[in-house]
C-alpha atoms as a PDB file:
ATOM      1  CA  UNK A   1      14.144  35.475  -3.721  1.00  0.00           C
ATOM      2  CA  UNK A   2      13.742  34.826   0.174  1.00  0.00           C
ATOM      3  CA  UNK A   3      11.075  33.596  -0.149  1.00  0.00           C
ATOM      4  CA  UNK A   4      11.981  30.966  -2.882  1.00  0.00           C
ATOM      5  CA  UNK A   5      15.161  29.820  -0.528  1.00  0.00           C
ATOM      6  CA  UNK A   6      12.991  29.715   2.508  1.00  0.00           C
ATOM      7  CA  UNK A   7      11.174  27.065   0.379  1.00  0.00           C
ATOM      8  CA  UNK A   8      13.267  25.031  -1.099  1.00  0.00           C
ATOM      9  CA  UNK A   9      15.550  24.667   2.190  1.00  0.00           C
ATOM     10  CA  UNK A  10      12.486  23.895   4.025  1.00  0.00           C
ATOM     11  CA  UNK A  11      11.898  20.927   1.390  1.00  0.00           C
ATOM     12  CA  UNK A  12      15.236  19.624   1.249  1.00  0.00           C
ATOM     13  CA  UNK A  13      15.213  18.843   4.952  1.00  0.00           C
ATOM     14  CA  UNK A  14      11.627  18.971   6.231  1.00  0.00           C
ATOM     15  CA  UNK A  15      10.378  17.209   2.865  1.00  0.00           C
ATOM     16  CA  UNK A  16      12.525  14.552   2.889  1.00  0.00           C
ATOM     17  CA  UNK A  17      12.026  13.605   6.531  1.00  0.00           C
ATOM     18  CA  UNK A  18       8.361  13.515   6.035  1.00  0.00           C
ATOM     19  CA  UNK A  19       8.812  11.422   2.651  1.00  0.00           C
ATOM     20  CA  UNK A  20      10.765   8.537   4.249  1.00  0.00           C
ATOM     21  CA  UNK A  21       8.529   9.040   7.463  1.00  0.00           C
ATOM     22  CA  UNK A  22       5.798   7.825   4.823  1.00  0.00           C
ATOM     23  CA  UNK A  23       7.849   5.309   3.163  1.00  0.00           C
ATOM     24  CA  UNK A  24       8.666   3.598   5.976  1.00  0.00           C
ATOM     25  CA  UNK A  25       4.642   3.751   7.478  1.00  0.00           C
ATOM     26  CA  UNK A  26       3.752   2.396   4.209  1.00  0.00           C
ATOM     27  CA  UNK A  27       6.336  -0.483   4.534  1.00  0.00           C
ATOM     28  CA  UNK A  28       5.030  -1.079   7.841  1.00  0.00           C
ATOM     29  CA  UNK A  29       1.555  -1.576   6.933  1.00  0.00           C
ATOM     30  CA  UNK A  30       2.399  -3.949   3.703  1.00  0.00           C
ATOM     31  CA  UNK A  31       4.236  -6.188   6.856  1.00  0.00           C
ATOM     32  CA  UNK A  32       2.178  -5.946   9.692  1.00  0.00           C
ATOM     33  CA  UNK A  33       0.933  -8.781  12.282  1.00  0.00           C
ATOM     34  CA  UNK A  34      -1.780 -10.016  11.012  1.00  0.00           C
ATOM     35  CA  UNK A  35      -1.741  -8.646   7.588  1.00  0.00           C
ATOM     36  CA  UNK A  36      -0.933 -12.653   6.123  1.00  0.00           C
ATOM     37  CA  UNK A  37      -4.150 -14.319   5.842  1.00  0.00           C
ATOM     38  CA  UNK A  38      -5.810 -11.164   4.100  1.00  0.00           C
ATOM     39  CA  UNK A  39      -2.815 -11.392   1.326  1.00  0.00           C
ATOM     40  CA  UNK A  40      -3.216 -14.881   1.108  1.00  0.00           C
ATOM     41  CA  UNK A  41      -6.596 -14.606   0.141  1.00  0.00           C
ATOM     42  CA  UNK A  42      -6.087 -11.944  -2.547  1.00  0.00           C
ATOM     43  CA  UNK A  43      -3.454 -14.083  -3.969  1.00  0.00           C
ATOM     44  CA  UNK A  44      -5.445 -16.958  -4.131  1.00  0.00           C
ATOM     45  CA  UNK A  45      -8.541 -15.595  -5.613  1.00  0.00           C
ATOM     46  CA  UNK A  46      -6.954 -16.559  -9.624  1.00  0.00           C
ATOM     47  CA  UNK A  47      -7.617 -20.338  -8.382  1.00  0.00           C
ATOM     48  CA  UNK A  48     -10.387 -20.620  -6.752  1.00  0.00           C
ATOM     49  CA  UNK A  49     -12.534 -22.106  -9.668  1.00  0.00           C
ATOM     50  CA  UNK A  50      -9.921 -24.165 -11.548  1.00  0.00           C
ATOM     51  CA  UNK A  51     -12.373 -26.632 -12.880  1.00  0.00           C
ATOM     52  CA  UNK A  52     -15.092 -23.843 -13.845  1.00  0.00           C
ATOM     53  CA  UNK A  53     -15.852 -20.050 -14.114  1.00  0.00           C
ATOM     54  CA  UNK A  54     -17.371 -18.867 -11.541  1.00  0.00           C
ATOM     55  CA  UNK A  55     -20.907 -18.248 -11.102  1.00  0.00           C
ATOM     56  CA  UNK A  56     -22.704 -15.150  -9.506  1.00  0.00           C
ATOM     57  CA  UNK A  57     -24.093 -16.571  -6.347  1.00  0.00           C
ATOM     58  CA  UNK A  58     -20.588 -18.196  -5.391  1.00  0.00           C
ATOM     59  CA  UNK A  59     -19.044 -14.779  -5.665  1.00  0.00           C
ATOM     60  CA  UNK A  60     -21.370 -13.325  -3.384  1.00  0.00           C
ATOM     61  CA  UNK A  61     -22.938 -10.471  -6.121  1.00  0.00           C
END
């Protein structure tokens, strides 16, 4: 059993620190300078071709 309570101490403090160390890096990134124009983009890519499908060469394939 020492070894079990080793264990799960370690992940109720260690575990949880490096969890919300990752929550918060992954908050970060979603917000970071810069990151606007390349979100824009993705966002924008249902209306590019409101008036007709799009074709192969104007998707770049």
């Amino acid at each position: 059993m020492e070894n079990y309570s080793f264990l799960r101490q370690l992940a109720d403090s260690w575990g949880l620190l490096v969890m919300f160390l990752i929550f918060v890096g992954i908050i970060f990134w979603a917000f970071r300078p810069g990151s606007r124009k390349t979100y824009e983009d993705t966002a924008n890519i249902p209306f590019r071709h409101e008036d007709r499908p799009a074709t192969r060469e104007e998707d770049g394939k």
